[in-house]
C-alpha atoms as a PDB file:
ATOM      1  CA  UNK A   1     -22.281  45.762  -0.813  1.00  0.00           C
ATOM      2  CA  UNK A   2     -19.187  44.302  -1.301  1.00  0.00           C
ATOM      3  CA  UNK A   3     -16.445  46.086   1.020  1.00  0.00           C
ATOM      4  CA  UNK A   4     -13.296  44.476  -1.153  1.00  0.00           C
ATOM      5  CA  UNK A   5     -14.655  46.493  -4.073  1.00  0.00           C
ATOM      6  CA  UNK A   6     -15.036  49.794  -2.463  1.00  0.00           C
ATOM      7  CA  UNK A   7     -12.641  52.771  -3.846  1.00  0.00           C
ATOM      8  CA  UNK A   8     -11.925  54.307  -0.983  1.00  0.00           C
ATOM      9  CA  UNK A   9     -10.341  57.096  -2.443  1.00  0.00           C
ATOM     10  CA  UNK A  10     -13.808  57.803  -4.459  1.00  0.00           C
ATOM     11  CA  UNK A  11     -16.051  57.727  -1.090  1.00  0.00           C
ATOM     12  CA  UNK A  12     -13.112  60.516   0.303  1.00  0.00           C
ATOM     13  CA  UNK A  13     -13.336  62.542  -2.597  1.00  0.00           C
ATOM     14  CA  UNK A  14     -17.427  62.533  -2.333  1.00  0.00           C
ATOM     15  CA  UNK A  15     -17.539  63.358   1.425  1.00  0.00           C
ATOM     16  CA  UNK A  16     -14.571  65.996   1.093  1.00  0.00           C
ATOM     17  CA  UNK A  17     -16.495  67.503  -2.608  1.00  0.00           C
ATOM     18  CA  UNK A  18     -20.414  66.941  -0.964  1.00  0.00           C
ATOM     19  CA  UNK A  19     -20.294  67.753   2.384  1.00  0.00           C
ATOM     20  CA  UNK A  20     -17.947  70.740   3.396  1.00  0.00           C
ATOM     21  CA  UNK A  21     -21.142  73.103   2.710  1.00  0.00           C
ATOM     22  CA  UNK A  22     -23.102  71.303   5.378  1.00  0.00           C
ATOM     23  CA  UNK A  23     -20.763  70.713   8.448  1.00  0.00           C
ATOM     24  CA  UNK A  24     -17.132  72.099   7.299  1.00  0.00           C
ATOM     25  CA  UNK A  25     -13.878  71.330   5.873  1.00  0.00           C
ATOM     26  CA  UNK A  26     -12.384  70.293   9.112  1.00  0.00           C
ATOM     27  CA  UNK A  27     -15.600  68.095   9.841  1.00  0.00           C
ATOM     28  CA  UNK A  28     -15.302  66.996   6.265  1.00  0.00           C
ATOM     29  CA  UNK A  29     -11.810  65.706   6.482  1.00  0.00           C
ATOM     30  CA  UNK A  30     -12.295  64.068   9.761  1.00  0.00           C
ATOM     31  CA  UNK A  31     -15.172  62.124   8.084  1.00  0.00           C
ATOM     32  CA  UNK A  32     -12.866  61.014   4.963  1.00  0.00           C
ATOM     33  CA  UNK A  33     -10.322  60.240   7.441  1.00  0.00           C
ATOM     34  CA  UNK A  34     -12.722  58.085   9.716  1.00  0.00           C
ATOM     35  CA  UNK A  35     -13.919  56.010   6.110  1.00  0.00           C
ATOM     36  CA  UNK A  36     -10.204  55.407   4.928  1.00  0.00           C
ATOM     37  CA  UNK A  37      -9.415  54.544   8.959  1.00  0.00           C
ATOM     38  CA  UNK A  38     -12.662  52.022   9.142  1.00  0.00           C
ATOM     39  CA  UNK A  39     -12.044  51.027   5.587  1.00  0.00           C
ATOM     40  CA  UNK A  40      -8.345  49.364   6.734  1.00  0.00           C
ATOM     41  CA  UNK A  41      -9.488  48.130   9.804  1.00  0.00           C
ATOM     42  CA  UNK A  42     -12.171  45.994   7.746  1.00  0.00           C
ATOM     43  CA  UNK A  43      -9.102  44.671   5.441  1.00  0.00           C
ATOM     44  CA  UNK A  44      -7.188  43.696   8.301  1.00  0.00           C
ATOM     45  CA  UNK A  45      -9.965  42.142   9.763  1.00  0.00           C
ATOM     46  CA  UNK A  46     -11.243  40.196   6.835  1.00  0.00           C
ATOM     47  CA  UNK A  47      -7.888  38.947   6.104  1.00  0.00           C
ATOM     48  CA  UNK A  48      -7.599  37.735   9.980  1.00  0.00           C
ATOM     49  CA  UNK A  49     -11.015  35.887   9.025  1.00  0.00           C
ATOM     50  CA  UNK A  50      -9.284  34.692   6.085  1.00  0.00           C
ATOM     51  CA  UNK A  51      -6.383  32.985   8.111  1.00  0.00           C
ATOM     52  CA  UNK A  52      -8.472  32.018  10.795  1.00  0.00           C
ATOM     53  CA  UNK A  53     -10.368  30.202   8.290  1.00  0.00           C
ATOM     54  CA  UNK A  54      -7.488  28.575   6.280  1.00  0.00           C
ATOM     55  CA  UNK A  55      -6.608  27.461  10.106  1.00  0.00           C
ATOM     56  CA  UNK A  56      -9.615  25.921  10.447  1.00  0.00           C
ATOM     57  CA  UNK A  57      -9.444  23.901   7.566  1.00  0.00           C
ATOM     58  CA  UNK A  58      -6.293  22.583   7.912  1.00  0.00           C
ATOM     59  CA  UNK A  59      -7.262  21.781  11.867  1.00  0.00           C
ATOM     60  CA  UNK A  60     -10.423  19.867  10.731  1.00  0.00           C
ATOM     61  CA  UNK A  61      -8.363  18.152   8.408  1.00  0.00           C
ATOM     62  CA  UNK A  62      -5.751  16.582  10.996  1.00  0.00           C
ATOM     63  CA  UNK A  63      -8.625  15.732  13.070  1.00  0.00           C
ATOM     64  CA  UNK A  64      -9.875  13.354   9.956  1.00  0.00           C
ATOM     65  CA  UNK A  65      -6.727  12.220  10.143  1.00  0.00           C
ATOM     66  CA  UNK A  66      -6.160  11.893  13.529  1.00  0.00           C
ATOM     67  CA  UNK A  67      -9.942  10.183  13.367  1.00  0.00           C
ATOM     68  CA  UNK A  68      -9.542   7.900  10.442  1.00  0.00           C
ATOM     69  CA  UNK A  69      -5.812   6.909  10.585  1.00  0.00           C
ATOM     70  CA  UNK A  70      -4.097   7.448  13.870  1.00  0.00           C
ATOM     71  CA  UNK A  71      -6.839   6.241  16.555  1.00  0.00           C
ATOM     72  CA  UNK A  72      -7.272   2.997  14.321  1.00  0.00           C
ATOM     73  CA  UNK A  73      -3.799   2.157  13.889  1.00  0.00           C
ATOM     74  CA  UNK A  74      -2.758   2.616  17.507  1.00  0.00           C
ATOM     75  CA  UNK A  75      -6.172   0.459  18.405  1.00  0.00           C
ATOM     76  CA  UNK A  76      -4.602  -2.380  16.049  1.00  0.00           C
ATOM     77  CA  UNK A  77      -1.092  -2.268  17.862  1.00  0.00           C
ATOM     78  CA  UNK A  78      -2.824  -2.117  21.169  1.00  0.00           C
ATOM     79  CA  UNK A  79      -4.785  -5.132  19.969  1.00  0.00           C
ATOM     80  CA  UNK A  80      -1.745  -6.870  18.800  1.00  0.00           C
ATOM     81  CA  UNK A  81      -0.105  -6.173  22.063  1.00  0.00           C
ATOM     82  CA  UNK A  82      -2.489  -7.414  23.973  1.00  0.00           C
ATOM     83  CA  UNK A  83      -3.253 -10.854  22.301  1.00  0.00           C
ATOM     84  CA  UNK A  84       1.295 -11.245  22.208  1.00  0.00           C
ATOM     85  CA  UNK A  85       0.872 -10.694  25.986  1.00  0.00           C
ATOM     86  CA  UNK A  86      -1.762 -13.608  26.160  1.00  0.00           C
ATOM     87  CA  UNK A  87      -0.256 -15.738  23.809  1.00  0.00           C
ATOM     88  CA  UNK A  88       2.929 -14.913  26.077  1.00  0.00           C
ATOM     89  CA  UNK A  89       1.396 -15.698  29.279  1.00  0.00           C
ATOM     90  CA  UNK A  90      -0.028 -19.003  28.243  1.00  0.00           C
ATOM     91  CA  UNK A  91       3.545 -20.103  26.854  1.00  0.00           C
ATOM     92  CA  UNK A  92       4.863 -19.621  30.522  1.00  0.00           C
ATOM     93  CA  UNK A  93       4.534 -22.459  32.934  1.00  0.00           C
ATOM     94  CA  UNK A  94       1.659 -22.194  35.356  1.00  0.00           C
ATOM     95  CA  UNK A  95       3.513 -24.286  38.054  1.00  0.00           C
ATOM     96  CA  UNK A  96       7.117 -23.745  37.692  1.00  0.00           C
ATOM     97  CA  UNK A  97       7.441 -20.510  35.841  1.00  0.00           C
ATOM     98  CA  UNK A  98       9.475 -21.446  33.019  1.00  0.00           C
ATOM     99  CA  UNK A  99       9.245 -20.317  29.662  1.00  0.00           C
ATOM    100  CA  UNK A 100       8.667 -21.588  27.320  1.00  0.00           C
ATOM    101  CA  UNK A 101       6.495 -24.517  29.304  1.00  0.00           C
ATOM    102  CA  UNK A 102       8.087 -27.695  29.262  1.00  0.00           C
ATOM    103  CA  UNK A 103       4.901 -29.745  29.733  1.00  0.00           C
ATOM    104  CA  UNK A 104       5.589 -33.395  30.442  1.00  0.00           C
ATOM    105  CA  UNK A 105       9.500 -32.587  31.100  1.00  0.00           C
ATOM    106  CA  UNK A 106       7.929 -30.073  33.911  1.00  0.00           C
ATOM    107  CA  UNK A 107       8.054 -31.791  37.078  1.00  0.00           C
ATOM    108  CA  UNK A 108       4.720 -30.235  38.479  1.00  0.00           C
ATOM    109  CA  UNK A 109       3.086 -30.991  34.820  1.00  0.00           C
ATOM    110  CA  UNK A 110       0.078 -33.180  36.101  1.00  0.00           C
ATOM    111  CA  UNK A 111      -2.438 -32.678  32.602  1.00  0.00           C
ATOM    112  CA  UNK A 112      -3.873 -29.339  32.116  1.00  0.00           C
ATOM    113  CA  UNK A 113      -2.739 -26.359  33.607  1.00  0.00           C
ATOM    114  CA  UNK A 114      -4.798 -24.827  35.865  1.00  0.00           C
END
């Protein structure tokens, strides 16, 4: 049974009509009460479910996001970085310092660096 399609005010009307002969008006209308109280607490609850859920979504889709666009970019700067920072480090002289490496002007150039 569908709860969103209940009429609330129908199921009220049936217990307060059907069942005062059995247990009493007073019993009767805390009944109807008790269905109209559990019938709002299972709107508010559904539409918490609904939110929650809409949440959800939107959280699973910054995860793709964060999975297929952000992680792979930053690992291709991070890559780039890295291979500048070689290339870098081989420009500078191994046995002076200088950069960029002089070679043959470098007075402690003797071939390859080592």
């Amino acid at each position: 049974m569908d709860y969103n399609e209940i009429d609330v005010n129908a199921v009220c009307f049936g217990i307060l009509c059907n069942f005062q002969q059995f247990c009493g008006e007073e019993r009767a209308k805390e009944a109807s009460a008790l269905v109209r109280q559990i019938y709002e607490e299972n709107k508010k609850l559904l539409d918490r479910a609904e939110s929650a859920e809409a949440r959800a979504e939107t959280l699973e889709k910054m995860v793709k996001e964060y999975q297929e666009v952000i992680v792979p970019g930053y690992r291709e700067k991070a890559e780039k970085a890295e291979r500048e920072r070689d290339e870098a480090f081989g420009a500078i002289c191994t046995h002076c310092g200088d950069f960029p490496c002089q070679r043959e002007k470098c007075p402690w150039w003797r071939g390859e660096k080592t």
